[in-house]
Structures are given as C-alpha cells and as structure tokens.
Protein backbone atom coordinates (compact mmCIF):
# COMPACT_ATOMS: atom_id res chain seq x y z
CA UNK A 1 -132.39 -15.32 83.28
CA UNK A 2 -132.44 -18.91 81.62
CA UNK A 3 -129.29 -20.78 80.81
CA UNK A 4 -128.58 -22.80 78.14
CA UNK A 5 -126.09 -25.96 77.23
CA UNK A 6 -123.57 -26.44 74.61
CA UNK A 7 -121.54 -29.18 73.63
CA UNK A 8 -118.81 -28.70 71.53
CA UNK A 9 -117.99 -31.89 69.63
CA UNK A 10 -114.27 -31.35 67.98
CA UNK A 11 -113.41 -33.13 64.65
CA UNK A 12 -110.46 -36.13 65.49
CA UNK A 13 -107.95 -34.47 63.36
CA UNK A 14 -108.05 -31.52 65.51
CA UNK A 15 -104.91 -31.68 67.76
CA UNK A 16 -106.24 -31.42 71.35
CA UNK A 17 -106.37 -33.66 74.27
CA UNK A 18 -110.17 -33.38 74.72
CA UNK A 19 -112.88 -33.69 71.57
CA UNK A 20 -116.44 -32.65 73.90
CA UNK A 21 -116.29 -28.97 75.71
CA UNK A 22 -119.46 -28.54 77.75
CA UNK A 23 -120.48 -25.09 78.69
CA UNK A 24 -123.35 -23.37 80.04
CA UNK A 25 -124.52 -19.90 78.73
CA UNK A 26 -127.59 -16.99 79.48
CA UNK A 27 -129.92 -16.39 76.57
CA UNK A 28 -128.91 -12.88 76.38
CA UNK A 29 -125.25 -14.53 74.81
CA UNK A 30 -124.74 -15.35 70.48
CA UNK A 31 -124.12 -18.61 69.61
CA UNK A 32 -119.87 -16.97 68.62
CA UNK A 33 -119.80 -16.11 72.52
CA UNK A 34 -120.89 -18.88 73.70
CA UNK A 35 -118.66 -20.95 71.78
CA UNK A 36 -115.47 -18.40 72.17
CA UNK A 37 -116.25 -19.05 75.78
CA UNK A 38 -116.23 -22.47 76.33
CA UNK A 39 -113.07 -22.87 73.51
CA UNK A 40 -111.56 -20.94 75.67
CA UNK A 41 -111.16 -22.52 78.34
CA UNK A 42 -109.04 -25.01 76.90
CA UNK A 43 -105.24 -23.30 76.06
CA UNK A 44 -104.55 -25.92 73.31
CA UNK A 45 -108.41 -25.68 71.69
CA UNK A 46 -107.61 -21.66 72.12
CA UNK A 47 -104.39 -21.30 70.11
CA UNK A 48 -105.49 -23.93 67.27
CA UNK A 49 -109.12 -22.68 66.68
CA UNK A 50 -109.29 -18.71 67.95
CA UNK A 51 -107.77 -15.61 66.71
CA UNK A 52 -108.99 -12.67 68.02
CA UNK A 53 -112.49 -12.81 69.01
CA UNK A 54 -113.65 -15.58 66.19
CA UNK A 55 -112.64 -18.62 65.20
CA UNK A 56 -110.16 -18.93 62.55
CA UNK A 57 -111.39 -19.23 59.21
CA UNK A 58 -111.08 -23.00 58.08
CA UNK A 59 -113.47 -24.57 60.14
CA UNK A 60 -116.85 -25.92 59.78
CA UNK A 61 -119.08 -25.06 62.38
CA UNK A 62 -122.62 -26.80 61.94
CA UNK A 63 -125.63 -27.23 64.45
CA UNK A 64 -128.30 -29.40 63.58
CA UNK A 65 -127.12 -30.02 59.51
CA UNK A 66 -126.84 -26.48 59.28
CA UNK A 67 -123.91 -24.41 58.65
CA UNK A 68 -123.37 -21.65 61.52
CA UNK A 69 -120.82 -19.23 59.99
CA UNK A 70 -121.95 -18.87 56.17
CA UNK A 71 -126.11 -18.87 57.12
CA UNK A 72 -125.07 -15.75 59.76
CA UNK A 73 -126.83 -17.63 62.13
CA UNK A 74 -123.66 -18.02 64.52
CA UNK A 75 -124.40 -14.25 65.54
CA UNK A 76 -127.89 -14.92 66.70
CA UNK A 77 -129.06 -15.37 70.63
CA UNK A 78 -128.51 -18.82 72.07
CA UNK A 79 -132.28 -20.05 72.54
CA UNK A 80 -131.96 -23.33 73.20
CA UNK A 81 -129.25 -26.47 74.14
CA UNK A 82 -127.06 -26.65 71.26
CA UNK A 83 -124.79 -29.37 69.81
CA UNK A 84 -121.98 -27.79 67.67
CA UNK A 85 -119.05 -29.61 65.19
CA UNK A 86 -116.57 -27.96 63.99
CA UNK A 87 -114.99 -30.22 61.07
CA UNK A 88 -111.76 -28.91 59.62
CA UNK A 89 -112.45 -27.86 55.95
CA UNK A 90 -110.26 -30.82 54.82
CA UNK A 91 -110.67 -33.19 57.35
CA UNK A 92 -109.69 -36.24 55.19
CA UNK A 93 -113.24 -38.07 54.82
C-alpha cells in the first residue's frame, strides 16, 4: 500500500496556534478523510473547522487553483502529495 502527503496550509484569520498540519495517508483514503484526519488532530483546528464528519460549510478548500468541495473532487482517492488551503469565505483580502 503507498502513502501519500498532505499539507494543510490554514488561512491567518483562522484562530489556531498552528497554520501547516502535515499528515500522511494510504491511497485507498478520499481527499475529506484525509483531511478530517489530520484536522483532527489538532482540538482547536477540530472545533473551528469540523462538524460531524465534514468540514463546516464556509470554507474554501482548494488544491492546485482548484476548488475541492464544489468540483466533488474532495470525495475522490488521494493519488498523489497534496497541498490544501482552506481560506475562510470572507477572509478580508
């Protein structure tokens, strides 16, 4: 089984103590589980960004200029390393 690398990159205005989650995950894992995953392991990232088993509506969440949520491609298998932002709807700028 292969493993691949995300790295979250969290908008400024998003109230946490760290802004870049790295996390490893198998290619049999979506690009949502992956990301609930490594979110997760963060308790502040967790209550500001999850609810339930997605993240809160909001949020940007983009991947190589391309937005994850709204294309469906969020649910798809994790084939490669990834870089993710998520941008707060109104971020400011």
């Amino acid at each position: 089984m292969q493993f691949h690398k995300i790295t979250i990159l969290l908008h400024p205005s998003i109230s946490s103590r760290v802004h870049t989650l790295v996390g490893e995950v198998n290619e049999e894992t979506t690009i949502l589980k992956g990301l609930l995953s490594i979110l997760s392991k963060e308790e502040d990232i967790f209550k500001t960004l999850i609810s339930g088993d997605n993240i809160r509506y909001g949020y940007l969440i983009l991947s190589d200029k391309v937005e994850l949520r709204t294309t469906k491609k969020i649910n798809t298998k994790i084939s490669t390393d990834m870089q993710i932002r998520i941008i707060p709807i109104s971020h400011g700028g």
